[in-house]
N, C-alpha and C. Protein backbone atom coordinates (compact mmCIF):
# COMPACT_ATOMS: atom_id res chain seq x y z
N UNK A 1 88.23 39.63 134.09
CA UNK A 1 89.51 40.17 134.49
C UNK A 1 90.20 39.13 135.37
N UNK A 2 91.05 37.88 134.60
CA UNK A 2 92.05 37.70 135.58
C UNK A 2 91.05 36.35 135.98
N UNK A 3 89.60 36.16 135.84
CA UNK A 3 89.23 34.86 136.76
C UNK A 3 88.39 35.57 138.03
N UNK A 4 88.33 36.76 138.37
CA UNK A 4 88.30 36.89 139.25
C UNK A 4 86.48 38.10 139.29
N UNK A 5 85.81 37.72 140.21
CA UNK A 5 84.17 38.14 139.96
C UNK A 5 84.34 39.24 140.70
N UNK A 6 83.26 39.94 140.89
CA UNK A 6 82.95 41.23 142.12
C UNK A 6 83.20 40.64 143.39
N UNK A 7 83.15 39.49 143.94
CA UNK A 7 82.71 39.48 145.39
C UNK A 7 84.37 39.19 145.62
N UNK A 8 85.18 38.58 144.63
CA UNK A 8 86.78 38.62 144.62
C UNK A 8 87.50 39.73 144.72
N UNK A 9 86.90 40.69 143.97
CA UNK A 9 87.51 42.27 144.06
C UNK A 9 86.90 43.09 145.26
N UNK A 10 86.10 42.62 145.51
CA UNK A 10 85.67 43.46 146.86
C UNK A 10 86.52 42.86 148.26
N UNK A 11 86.60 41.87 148.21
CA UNK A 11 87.64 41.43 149.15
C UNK A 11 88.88 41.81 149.46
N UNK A 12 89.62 41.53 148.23
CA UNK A 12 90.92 42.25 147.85
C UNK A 12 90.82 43.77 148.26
N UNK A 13 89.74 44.34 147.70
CA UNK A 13 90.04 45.75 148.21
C UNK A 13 89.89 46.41 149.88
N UNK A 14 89.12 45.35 150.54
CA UNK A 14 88.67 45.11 151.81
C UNK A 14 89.99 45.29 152.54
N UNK A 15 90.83 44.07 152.37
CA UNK A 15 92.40 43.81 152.83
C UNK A 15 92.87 45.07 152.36
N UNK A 16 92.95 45.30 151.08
CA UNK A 16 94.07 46.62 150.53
C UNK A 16 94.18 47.55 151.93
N UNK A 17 92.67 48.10 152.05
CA UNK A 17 91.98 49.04 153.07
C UNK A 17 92.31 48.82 154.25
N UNK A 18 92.15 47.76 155.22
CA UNK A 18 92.91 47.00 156.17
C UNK A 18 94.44 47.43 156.28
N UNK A 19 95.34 46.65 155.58
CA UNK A 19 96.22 46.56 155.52
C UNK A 19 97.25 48.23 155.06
N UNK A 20 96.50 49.11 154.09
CA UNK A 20 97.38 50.55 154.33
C UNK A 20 96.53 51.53 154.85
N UNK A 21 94.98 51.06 155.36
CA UNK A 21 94.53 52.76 155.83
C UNK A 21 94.26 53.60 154.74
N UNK A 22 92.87 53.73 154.94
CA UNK A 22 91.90 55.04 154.49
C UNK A 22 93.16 56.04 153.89
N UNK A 23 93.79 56.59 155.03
CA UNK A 23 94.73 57.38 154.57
C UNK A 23 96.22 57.83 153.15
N UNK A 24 96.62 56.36 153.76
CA UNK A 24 97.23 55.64 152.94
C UNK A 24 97.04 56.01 151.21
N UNK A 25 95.74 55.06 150.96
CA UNK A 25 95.39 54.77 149.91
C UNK A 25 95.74 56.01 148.57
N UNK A 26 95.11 57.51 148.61
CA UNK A 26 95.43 58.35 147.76
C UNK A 26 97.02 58.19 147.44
N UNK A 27 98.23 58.32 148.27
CA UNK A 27 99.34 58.27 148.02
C UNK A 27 99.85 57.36 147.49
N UNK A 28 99.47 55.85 147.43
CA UNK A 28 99.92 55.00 147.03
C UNK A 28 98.84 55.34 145.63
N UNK A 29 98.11 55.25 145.26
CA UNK A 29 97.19 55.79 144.03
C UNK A 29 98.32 56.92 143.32
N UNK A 30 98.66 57.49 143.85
CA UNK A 30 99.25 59.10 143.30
C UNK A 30 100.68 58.30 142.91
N UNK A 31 101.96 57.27 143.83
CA UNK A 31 102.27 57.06 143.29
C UNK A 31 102.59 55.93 142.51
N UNK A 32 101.31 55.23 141.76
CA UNK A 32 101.44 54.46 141.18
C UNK A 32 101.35 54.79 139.68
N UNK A 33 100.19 56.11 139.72
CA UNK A 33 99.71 56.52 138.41
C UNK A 33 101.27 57.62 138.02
N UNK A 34 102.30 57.99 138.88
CA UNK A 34 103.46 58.61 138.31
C UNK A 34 104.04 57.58 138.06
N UNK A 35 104.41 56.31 138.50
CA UNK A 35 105.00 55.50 138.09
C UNK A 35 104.63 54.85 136.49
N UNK A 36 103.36 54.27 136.55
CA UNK A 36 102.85 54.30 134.98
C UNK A 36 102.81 55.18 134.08
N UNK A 37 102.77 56.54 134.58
CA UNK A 37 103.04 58.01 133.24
C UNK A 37 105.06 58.16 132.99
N UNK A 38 105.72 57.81 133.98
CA UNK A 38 107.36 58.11 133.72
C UNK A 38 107.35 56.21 132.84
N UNK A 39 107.29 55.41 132.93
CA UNK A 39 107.05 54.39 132.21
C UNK A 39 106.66 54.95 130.83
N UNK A 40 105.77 55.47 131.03
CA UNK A 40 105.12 56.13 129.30
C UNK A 40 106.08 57.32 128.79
N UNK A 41 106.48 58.02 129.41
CA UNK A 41 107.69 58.57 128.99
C UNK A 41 108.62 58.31 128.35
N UNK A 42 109.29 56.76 129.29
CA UNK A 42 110.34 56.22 128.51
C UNK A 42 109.90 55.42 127.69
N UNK A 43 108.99 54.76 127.60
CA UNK A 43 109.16 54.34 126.42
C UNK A 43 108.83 55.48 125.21
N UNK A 44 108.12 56.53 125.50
CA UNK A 44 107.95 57.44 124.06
C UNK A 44 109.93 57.33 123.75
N UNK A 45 110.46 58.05 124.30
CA UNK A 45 111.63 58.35 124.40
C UNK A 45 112.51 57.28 123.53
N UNK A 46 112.48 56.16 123.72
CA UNK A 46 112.92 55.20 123.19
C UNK A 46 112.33 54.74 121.99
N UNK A 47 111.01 55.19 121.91
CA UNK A 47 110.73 54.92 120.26
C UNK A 47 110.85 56.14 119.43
N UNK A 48 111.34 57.30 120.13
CA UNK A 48 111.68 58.25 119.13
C UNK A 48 113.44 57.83 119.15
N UNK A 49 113.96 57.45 119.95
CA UNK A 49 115.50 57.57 120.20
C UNK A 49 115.68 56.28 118.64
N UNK A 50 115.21 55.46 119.00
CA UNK A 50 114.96 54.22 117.71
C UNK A 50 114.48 55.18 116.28
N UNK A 51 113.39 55.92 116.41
CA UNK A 51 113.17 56.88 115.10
C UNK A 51 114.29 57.69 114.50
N UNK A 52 115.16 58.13 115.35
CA UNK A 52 115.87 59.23 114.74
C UNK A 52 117.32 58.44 114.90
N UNK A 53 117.50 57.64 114.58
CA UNK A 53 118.82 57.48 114.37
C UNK A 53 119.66 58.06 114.16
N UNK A 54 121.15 58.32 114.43
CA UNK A 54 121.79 59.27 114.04
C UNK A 54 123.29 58.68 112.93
N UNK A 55 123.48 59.22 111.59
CA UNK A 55 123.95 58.61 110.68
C UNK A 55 125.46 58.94 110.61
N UNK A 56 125.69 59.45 111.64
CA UNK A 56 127.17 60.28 111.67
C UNK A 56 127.35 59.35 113.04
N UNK A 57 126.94 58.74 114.20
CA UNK A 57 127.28 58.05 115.00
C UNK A 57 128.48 57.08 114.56
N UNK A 58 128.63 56.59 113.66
CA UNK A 58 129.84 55.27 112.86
C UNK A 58 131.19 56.55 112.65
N UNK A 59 130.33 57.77 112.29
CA UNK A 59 131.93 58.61 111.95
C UNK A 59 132.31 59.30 113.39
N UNK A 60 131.43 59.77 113.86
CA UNK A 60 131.87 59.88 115.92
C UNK A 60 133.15 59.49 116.16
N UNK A 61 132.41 57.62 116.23
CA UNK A 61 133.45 56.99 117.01
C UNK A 61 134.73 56.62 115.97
N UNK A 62 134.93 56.79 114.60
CA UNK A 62 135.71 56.44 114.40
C UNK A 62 136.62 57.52 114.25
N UNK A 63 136.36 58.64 114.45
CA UNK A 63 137.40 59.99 115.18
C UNK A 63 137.53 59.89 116.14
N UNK A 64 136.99 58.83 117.22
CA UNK A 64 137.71 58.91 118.37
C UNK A 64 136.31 59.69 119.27
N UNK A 65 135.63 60.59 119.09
CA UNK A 65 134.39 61.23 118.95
C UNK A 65 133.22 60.48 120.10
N UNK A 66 132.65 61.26 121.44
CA UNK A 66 132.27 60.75 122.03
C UNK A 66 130.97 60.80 121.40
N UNK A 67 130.25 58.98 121.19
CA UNK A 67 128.75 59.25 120.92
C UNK A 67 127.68 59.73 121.56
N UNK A 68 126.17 59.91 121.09
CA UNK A 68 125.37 60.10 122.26
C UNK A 68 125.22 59.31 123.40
N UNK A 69 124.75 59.29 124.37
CA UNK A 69 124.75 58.46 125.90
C UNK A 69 123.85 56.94 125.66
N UNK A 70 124.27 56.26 125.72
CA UNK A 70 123.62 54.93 125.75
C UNK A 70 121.99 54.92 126.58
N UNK A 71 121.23 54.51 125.72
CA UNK A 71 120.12 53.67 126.44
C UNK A 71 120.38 53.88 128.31
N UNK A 72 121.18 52.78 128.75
CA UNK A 72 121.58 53.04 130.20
C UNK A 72 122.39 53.78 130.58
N UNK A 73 122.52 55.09 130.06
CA UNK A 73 123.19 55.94 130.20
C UNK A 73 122.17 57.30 130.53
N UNK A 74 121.00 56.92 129.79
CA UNK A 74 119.59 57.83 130.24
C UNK A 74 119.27 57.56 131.14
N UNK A 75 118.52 55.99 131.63
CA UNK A 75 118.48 55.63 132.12
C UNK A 75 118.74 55.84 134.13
N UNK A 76 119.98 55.72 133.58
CA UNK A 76 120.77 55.95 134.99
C UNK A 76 120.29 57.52 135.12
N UNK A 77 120.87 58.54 134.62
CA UNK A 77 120.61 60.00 134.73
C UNK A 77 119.31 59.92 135.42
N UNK A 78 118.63 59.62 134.60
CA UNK A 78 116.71 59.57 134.85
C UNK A 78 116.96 59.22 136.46
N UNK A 79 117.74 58.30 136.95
CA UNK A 79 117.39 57.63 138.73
C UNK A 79 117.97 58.51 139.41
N UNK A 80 119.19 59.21 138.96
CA UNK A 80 119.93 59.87 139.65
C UNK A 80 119.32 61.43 139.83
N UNK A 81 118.74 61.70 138.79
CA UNK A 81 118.30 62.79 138.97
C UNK A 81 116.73 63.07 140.04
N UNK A 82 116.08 61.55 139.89
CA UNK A 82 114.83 61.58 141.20
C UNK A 82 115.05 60.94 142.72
N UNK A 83 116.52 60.37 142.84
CA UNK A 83 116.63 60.02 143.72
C UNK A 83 118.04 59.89 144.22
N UNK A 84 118.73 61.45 145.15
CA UNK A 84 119.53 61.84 145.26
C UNK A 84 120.68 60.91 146.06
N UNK A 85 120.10 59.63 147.08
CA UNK A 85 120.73 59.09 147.52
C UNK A 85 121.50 57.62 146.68
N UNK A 86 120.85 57.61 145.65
CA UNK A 86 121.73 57.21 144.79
C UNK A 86 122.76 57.36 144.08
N UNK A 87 123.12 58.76 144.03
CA UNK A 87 124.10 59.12 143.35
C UNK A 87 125.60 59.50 144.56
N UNK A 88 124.97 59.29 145.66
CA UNK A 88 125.96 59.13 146.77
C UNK A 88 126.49 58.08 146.83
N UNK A 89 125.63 56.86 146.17
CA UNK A 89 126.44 55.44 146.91
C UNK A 89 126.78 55.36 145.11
N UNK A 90 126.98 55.93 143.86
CA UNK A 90 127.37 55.42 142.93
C UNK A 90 128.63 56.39 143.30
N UNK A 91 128.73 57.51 143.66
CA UNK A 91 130.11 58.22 144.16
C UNK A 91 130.57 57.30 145.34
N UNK A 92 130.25 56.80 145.80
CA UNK A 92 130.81 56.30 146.68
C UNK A 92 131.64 54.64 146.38
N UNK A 93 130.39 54.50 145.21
CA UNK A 93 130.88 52.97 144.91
C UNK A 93 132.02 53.26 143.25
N UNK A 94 132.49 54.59 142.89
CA UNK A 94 133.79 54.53 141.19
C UNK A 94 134.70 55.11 142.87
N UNK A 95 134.62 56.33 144.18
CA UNK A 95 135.81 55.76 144.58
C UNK A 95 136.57 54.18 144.94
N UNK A 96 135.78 53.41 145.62
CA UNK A 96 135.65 52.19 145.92
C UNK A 96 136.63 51.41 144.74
N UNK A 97 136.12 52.06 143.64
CA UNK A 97 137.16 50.94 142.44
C UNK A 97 138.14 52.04 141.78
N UNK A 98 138.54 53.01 142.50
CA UNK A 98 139.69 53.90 142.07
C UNK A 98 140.71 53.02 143.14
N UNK A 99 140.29 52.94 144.35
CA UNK A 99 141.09 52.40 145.18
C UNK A 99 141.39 50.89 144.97
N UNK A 100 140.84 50.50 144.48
CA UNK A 100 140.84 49.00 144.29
C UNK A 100 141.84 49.59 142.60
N UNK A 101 141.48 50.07 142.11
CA UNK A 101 142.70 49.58 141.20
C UNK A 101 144.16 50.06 141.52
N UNK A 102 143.73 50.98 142.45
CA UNK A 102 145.24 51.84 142.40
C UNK A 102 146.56 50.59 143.49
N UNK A 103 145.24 50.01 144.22
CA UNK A 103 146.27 47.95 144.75
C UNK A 103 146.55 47.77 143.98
N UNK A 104 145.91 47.31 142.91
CA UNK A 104 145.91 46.33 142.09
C UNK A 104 146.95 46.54 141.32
């Protein structure tokens, strides 16, 4: 793994231990393994979003017809919806360029 023997990984984990505390450790464990399962999410998501194409998308937009939400259009939702102080500074940052255009 990596180059690296037992007496290398025992070290490393020595410091880990050191450095966040006995305590620590489960939470950062807890969220690393949500971070790698919402990762596995999106990508399922994206290889079904790629599977199901949708064949009426070309006639949507050419009525004018709003399509489904872009890739970063999930995306974003997905951040906004786990992390509320983001969606304060993205309200905060379309007034920011209402005002800036309404100078302009």
């Amino acid at each position: 793994m990596f180059g690296l023997g037992p007496t290398e990984l025992i070290v490393i984990a020595i410091i880990v231990l050191l450095i966040f505390g006995a305590k620590r450790l489960p939470d950062i464990g807890k969220g690393l393994g949500g971070a790698v399962r919402e990762l596995k999410n999106v990508k399922k998501e994206l290889r079904s979003d790629k599977a199901t194409v949708n064949p009426n998308e070309k006639q949507l937009e050419a009525k004018g017809e709003e399509a489904p939400p872009s890739l970063e259009a999930k995306m974003a939702n997905k951040v906004l919806e786990q992390m509320p102080g983001v969606k304060k500074i993205m309200d905060v940052k379309k007034k920011a360029e209402t005002v800036k255009n309404l100078f302009t």
